[in-house]
C-alpha atoms as a PDB file:
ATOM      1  CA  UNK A   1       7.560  44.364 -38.880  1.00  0.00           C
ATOM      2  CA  UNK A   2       6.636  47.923 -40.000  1.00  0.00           C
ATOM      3  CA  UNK A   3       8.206  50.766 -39.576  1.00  0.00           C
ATOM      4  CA  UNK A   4       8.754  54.880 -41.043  1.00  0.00           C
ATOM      5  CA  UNK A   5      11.226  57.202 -40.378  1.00  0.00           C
ATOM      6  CA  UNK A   6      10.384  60.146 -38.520  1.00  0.00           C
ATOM      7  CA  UNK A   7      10.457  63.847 -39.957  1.00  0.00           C
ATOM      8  CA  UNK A   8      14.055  64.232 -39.208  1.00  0.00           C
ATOM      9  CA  UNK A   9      14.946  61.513 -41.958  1.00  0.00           C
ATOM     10  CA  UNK A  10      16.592  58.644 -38.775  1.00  0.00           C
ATOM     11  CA  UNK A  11      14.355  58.264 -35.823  1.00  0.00           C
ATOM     12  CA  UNK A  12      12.544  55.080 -36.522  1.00  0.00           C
ATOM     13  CA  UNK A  13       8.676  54.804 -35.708  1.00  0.00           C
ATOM     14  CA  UNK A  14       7.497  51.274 -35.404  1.00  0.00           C
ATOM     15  CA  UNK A  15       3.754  50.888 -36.911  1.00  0.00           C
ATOM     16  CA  UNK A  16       1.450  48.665 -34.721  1.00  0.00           C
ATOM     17  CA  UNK A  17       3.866  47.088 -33.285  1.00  0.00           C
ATOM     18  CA  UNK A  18       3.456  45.261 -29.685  1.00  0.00           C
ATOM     19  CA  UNK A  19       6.448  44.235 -27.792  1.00  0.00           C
ATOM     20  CA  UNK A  20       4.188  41.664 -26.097  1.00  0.00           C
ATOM     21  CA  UNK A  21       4.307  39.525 -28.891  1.00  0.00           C
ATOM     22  CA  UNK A  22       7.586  40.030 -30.006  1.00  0.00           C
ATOM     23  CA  UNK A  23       9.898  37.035 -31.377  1.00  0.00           C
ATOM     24  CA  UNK A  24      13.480  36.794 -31.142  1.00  0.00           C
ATOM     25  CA  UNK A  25      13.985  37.464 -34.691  1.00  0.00           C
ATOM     26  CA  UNK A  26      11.768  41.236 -34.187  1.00  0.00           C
ATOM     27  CA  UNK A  27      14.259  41.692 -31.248  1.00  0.00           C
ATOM     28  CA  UNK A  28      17.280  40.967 -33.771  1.00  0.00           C
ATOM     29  CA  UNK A  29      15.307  43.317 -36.214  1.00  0.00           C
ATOM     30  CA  UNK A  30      15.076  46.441 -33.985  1.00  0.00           C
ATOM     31  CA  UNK A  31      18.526  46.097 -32.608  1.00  0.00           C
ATOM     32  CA  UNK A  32      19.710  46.045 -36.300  1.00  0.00           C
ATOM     33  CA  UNK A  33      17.940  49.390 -36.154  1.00  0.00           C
ATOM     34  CA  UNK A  34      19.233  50.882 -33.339  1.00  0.00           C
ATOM     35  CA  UNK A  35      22.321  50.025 -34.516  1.00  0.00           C
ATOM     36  CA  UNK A  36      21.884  51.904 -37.896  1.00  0.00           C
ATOM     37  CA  UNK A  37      19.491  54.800 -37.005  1.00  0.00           C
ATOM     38  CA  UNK A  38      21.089  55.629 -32.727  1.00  0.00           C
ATOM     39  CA  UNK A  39      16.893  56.126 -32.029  1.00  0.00           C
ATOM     40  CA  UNK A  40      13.760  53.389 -32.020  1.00  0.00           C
ATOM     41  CA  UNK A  41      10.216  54.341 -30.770  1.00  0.00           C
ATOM     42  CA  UNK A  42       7.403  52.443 -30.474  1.00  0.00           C
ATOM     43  CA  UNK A  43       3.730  53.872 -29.191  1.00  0.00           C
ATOM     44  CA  UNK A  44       0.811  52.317 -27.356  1.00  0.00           C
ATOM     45  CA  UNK A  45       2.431  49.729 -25.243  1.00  0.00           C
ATOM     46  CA  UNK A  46       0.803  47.892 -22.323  1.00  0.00           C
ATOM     47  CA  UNK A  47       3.678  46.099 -20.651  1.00  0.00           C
ATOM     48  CA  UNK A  48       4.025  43.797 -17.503  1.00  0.00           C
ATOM     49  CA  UNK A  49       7.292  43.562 -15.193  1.00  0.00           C
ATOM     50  CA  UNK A  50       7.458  40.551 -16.454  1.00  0.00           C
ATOM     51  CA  UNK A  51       7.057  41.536 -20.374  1.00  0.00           C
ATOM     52  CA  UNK A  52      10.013  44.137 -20.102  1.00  0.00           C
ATOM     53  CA  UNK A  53      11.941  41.325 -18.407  1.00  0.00           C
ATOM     54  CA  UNK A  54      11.781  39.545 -21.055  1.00  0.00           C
ATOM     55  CA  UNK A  55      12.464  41.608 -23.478  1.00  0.00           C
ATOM     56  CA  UNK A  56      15.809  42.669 -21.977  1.00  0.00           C
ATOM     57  CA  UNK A  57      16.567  39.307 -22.040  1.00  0.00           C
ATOM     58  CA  UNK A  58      15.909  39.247 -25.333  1.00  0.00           C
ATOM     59  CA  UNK A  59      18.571  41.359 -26.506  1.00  0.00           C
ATOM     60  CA  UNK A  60      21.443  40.517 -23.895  1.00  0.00           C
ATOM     61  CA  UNK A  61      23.045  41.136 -20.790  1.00  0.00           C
ATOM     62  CA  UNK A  62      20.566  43.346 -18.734  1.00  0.00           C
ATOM     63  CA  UNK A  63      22.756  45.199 -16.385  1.00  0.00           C
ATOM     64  CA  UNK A  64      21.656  46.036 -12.948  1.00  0.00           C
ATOM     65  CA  UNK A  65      21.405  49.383 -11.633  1.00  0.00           C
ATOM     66  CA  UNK A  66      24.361  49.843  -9.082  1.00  0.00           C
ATOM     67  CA  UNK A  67      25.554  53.076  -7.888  1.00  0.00           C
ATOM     68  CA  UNK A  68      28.831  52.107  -6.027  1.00  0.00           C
ATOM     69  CA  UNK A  69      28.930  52.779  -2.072  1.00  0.00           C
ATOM     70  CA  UNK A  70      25.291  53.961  -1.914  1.00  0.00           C
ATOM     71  CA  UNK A  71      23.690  51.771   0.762  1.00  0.00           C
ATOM     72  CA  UNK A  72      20.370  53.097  -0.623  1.00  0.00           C
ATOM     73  CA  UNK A  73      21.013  51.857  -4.215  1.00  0.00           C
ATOM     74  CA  UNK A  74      18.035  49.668  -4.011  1.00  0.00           C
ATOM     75  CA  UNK A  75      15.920  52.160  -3.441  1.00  0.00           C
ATOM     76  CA  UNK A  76      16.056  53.301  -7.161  1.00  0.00           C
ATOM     77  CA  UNK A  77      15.039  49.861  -8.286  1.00  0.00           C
ATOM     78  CA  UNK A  78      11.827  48.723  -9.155  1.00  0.00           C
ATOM     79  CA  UNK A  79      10.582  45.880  -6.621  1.00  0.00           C
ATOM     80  CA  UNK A  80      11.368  42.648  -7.425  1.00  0.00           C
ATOM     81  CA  UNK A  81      13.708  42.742 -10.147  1.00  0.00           C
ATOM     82  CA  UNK A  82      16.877  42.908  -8.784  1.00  0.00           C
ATOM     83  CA  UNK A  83      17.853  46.135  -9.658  1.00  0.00           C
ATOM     84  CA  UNK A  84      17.497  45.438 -13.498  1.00  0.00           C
ATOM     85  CA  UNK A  85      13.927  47.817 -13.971  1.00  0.00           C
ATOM     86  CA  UNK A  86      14.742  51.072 -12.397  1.00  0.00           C
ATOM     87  CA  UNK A  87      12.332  53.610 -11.415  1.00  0.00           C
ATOM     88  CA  UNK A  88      12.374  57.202 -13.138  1.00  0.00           C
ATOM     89  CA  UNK A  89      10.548  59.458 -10.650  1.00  0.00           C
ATOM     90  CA  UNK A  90      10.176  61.755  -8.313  1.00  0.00           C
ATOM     91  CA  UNK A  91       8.100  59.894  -7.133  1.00  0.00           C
ATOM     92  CA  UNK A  92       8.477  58.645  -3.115  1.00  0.00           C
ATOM     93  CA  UNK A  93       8.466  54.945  -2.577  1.00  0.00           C
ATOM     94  CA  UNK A  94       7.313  53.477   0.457  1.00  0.00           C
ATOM     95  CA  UNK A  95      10.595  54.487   1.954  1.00  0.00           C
ATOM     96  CA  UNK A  96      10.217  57.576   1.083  1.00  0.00           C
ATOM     97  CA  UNK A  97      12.981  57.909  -1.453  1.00  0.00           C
ATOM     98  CA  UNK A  98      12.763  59.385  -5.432  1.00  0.00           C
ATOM     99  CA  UNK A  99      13.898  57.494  -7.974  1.00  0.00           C
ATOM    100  CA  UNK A 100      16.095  58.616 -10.411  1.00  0.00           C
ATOM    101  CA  UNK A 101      16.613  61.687 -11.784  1.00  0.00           C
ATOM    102  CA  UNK A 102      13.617  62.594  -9.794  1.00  0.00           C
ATOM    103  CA  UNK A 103      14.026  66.349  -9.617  1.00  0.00           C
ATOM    104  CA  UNK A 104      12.073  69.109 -11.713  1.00  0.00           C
ATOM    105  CA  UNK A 105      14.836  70.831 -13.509  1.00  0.00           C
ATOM    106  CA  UNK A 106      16.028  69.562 -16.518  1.00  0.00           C
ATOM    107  CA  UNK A 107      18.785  66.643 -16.952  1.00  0.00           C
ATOM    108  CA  UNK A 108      21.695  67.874 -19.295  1.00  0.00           C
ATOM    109  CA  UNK A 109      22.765  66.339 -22.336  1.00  0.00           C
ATOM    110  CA  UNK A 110      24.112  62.753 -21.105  1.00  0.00           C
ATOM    111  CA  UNK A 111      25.046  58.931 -22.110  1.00  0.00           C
ATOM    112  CA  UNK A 112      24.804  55.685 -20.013  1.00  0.00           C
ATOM    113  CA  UNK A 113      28.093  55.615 -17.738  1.00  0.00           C
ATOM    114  CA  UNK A 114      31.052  56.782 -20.340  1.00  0.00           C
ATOM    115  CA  UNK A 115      33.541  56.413 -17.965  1.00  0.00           C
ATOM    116  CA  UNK A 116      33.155  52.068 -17.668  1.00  0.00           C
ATOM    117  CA  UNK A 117      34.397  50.469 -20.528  1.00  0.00           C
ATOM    118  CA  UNK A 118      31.890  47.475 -19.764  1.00  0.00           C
ATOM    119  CA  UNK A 119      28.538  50.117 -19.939  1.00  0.00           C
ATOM    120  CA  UNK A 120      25.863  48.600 -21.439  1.00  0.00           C
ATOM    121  CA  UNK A 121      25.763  50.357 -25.121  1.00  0.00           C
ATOM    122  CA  UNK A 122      21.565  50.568 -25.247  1.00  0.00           C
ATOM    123  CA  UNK A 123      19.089  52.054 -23.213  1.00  0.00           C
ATOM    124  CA  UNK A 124      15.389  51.303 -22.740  1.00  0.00           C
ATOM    125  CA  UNK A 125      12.601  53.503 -21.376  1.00  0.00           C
ATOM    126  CA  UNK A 126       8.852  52.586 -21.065  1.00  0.00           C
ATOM    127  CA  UNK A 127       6.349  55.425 -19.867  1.00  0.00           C
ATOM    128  CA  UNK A 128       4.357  54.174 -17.384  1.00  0.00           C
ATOM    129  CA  UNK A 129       2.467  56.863 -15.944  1.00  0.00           C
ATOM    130  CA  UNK A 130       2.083  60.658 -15.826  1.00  0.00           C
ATOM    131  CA  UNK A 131       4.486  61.265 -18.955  1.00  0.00           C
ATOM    132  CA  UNK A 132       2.221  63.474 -20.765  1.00  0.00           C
ATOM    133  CA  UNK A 133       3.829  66.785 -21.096  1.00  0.00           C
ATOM    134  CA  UNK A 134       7.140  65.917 -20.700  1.00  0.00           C
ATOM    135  CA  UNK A 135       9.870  65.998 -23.432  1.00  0.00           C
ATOM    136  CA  UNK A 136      12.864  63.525 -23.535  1.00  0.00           C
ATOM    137  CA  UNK A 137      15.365  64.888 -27.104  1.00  0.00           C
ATOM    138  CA  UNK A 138      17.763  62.159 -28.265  1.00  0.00           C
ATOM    139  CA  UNK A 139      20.476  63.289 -30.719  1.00  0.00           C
ATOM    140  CA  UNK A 140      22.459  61.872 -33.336  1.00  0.00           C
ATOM    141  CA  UNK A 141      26.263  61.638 -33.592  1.00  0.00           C
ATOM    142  CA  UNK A 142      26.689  59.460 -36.866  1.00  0.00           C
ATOM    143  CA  UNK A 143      25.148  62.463 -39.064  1.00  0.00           C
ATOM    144  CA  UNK A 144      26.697  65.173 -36.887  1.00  0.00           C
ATOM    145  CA  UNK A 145      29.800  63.191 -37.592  1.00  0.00           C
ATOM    146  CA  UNK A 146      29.273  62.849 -41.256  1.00  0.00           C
ATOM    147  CA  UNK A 147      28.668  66.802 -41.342  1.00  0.00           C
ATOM    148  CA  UNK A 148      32.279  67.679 -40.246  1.00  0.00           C
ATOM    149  CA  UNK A 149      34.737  68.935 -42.557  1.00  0.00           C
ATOM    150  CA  UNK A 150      37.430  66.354 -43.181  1.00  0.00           C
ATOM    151  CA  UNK A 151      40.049  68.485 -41.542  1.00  0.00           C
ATOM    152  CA  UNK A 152      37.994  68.380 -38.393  1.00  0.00           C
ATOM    153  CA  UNK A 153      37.524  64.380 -38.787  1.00  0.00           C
ATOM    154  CA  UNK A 154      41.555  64.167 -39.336  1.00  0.00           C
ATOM    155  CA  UNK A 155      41.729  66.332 -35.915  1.00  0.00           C
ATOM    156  CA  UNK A 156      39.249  63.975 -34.080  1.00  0.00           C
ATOM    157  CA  UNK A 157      40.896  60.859 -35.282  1.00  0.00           C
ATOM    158  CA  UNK A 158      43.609  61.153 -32.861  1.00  0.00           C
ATOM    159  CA  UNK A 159      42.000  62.261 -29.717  1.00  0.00           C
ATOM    160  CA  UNK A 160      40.820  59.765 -26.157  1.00  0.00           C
ATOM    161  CA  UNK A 161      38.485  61.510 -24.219  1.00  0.00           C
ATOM    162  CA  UNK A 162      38.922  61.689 -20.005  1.00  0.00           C
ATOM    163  CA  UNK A 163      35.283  60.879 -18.246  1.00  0.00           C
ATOM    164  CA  UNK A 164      34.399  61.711 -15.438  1.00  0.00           C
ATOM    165  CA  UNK A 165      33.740  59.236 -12.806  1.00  0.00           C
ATOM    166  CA  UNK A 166      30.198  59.592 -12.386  1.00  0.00           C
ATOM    167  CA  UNK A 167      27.690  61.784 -13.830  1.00  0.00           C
ATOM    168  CA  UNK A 168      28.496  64.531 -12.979  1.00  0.00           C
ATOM    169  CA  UNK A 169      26.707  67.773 -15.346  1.00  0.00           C
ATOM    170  CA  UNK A 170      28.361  70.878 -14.001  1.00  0.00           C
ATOM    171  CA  UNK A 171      30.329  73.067 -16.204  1.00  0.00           C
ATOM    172  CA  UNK A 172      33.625  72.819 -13.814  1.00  0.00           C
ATOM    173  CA  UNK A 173      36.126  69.988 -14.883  1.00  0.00           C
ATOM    174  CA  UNK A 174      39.394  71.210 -13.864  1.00  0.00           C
ATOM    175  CA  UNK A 175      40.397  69.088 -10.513  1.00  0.00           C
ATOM    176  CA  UNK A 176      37.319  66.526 -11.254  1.00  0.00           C
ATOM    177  CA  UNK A 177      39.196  62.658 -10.659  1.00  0.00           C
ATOM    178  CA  UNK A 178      38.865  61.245 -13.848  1.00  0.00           C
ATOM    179  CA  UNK A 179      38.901  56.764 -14.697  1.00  0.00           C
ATOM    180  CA  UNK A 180      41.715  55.427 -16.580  1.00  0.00           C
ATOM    181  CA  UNK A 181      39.706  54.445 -19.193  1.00  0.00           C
ATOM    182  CA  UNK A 182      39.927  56.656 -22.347  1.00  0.00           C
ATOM    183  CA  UNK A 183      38.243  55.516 -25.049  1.00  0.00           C
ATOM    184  CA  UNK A 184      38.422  57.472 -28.618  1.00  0.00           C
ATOM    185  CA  UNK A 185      36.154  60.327 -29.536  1.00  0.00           C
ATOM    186  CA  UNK A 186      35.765  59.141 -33.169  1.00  0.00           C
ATOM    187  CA  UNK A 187      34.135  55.389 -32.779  1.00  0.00           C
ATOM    188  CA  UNK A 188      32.445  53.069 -34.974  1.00  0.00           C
ATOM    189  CA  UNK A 189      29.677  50.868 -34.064  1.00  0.00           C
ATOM    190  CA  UNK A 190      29.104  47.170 -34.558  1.00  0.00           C
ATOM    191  CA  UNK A 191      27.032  47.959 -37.354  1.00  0.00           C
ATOM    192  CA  UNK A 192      29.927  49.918 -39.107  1.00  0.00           C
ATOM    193  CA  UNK A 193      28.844  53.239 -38.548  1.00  0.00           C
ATOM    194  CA  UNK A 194      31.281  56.060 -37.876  1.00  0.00           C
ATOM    195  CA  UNK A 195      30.344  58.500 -35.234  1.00  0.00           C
ATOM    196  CA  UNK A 196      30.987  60.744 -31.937  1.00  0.00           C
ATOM    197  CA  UNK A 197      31.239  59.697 -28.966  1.00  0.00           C
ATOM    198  CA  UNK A 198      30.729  62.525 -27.493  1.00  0.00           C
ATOM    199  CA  UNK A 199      29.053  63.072 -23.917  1.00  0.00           C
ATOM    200  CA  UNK A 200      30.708  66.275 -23.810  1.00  0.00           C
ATOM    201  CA  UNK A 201      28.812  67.136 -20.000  1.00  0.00           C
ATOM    202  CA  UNK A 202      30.191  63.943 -18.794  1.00  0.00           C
ATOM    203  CA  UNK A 203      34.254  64.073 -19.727  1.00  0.00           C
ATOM    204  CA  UNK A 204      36.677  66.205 -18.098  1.00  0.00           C
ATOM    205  CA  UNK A 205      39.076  67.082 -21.258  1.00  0.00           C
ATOM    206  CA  UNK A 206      41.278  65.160 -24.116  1.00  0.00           C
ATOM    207  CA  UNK A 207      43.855  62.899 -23.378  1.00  0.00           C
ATOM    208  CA  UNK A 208      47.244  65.184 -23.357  1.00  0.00           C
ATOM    209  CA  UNK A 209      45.597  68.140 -23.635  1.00  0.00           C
ATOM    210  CA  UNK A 210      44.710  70.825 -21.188  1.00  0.00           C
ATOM    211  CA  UNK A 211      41.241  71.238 -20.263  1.00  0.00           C
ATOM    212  CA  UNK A 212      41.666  74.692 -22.110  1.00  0.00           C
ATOM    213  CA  UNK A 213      43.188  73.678 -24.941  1.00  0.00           C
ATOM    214  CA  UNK A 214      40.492  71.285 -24.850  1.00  0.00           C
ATOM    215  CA  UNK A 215      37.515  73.362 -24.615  1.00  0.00           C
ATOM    216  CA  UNK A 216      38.662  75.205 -27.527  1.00  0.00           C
ATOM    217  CA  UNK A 217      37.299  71.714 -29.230  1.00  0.00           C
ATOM    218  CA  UNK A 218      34.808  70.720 -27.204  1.00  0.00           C
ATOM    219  CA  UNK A 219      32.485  73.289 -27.036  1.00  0.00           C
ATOM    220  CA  UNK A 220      32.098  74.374 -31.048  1.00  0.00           C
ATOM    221  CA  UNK A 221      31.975  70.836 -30.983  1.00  0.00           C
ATOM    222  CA  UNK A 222      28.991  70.549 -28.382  1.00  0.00           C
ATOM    223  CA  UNK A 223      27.013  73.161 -30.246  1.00  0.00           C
ATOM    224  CA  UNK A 224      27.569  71.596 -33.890  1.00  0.00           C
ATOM    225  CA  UNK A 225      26.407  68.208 -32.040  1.00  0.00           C
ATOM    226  CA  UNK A 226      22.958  69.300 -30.820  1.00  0.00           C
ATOM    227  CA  UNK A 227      21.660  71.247 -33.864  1.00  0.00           C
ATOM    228  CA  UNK A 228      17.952  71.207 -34.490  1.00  0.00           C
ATOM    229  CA  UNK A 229      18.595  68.911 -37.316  1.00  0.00           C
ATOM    230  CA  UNK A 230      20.585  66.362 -35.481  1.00  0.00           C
ATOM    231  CA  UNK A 231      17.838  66.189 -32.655  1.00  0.00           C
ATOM    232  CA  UNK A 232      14.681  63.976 -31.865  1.00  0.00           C
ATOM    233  CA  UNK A 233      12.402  65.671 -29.286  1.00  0.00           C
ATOM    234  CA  UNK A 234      10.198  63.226 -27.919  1.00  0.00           C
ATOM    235  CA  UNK A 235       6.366  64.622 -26.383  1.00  0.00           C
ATOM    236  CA  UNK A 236       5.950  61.347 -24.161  1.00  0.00           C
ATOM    237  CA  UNK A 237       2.480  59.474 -23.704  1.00  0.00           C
ATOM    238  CA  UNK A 238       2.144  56.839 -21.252  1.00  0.00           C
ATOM    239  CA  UNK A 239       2.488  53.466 -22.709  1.00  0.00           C
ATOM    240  CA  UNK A 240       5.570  54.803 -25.215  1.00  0.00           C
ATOM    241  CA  UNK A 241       8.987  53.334 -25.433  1.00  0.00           C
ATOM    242  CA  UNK A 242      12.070  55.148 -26.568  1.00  0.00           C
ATOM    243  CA  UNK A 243      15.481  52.714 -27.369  1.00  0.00           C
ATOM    244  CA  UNK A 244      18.134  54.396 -27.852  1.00  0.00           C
ATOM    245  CA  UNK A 245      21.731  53.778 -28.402  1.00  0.00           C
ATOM    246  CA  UNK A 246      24.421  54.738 -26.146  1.00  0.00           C
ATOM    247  CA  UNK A 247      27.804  55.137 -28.265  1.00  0.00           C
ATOM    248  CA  UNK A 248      26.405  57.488 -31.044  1.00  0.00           C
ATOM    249  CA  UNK A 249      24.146  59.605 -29.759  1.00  0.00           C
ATOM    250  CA  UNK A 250      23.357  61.335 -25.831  1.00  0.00           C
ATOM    251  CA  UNK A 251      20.263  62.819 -24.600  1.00  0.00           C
ATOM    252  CA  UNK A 252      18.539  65.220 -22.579  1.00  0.00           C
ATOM    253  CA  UNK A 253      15.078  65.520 -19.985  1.00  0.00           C
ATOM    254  CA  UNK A 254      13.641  69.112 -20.333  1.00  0.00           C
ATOM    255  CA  UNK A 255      12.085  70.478 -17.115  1.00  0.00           C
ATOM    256  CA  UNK A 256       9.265  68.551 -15.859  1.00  0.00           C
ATOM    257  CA  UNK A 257       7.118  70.399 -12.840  1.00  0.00           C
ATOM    258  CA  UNK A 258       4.970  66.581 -12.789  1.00  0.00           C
ATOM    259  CA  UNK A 259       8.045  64.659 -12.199  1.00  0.00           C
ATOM    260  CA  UNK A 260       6.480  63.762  -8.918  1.00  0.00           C
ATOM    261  CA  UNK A 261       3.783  61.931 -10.303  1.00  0.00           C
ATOM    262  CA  UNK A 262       5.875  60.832 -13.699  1.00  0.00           C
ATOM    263  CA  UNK A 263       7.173  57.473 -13.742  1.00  0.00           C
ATOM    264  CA  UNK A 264       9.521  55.582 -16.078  1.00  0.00           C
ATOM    265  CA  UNK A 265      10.740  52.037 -16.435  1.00  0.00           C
ATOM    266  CA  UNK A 266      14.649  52.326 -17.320  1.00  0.00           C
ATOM    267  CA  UNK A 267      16.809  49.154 -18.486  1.00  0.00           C
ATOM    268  CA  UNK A 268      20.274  49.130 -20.091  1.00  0.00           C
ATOM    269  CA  UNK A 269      20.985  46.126 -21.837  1.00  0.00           C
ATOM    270  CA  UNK A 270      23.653  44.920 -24.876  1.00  0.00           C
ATOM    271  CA  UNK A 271      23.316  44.505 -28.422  1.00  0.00           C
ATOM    272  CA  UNK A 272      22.166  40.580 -29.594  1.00  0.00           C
ATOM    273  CA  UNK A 273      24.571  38.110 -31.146  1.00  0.00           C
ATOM    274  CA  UNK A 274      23.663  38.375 -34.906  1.00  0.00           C
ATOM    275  CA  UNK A 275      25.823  39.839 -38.015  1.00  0.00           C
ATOM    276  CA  UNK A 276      25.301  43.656 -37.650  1.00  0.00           C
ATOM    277  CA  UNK A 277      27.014  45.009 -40.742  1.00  0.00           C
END
């Protein structure tokens, strides 16, 4: 397998590469990537249901899209797959109902479901029509991380972060009902690298701390996180496929006014069994 790094020095471009044909071992290969570099793109694809079945399947666990208590849940899936593929759209179904994230404006800086502590950590997405003109930006929290002043590391070390219990973007999180789960802000992957995880749209405050006291933190924080330099901005084609992990890095959708007519394929899946480090 061949591969370059983009511009930015991480995001990893894979040359000629076709996921039709790939073997478990490429699977293992790219996931090793992910692992390392948060970001994976590959160009030109031409993928069946069936193909992109697989190849969740290939790295482990696909997780089903279930929004809890929505009786229309399945209306966000692609047909036929059990809620595994979902649709990406504004797009009306035959039911007349969008998929996700199907509206124009754009969709703040986010990360698969922070507040489960059984989230899947990667996320696929295949553009299958429409996509031209649209931007997706990725960022990376290992080298934002690494950037910090070891004071500010020492700081971090110690603090849990309080989700939210859904995604929820707005800028409000005092009185927001927040999970149990708390996991740390400073976390290291399974491929040993130290990062933030930081979905700083999706979490309420720090554990025993006040959400001012908190903000004091969070937002220098936010803005170190999603400097030009820590950022991949993604101009999508049709046929591309962005994999992205979900621990060490969030992203963003800018405003789209063709999201009625865009359409992406969206899995979340696990890591592979293999030796990471």
């Amino acid at each position: 397998m061949q591969y370059h790094l983009h511009d930015n020095g991480w995001t990893v471009i894979l040359d000629n590469f076709d996921f039709k044909t790939a073997t478990q071992e490429d699977i293992n290969q790219i996931a090793k990537l992910i692992a390392n570099n948060t970001c994976v793109v590959a160009k030109n694809q031409s993928l069946t249901i069936d193909d992109e079945l697989r190849i969740a399947n290939m790295f482990k666990n696909p997780q089903p899209f279930i929004r809890e208590h929505d009786p229309n849940n399945h209306h966000f899936w692609v047909e036929g797959t059990g809620g595994t593929i979902q649709r990406v759209t504004g797009e009306l179904n035959e039911h007349g109902f969008p998929g996700i994230a199907g509206y124009v404006d754009e969709m703040l800086w986010h990360c698969n479901e922070p507040q489960k502590e059984t989230r899947s950590p990667i996320i696929w997405l295949y553009g299958v029509k429409g996509t031209k003109g649209s931007r997706t930006s990725w960022n990376n929290n290992i080298m934002s991380y690494n950037d910090l002043s070891q004071e500010m590391k020492d700081k971090l070390s110690t603090l849990q972060i309080i989700c939210m219990t859904g995604l929820s973007l707005k800028d409000e999180r005092d009185g927001i009902p927040v999970d149990t789960y708390t996991p740390n802000i400073v976390h290291t992957n399974n491929a040993g690298k130290t990062g933030l995880f930081f979905p700083f749209l999706q979490m309420s405050h720090f554990k025993r701390m006040s959400v001012e006291e908190s903000r004091k933190i969070m937002d220098p924080l936010a803005e170190h996180t999603i400097q030009e330099k820590y950022c991949y901005h993604h101009d999508w084609d049709d046929g591309d496929v962005v994999i992205a992990e979900q621990w060490l890095g969030i992203h963003k959708r800018w405003p789209f006014e063709g999201i009625a007519t865009r359409l992406l394929h969206r899995i979340a899946f696990d890591f592979p069994d293999q030796d990471y480090v």
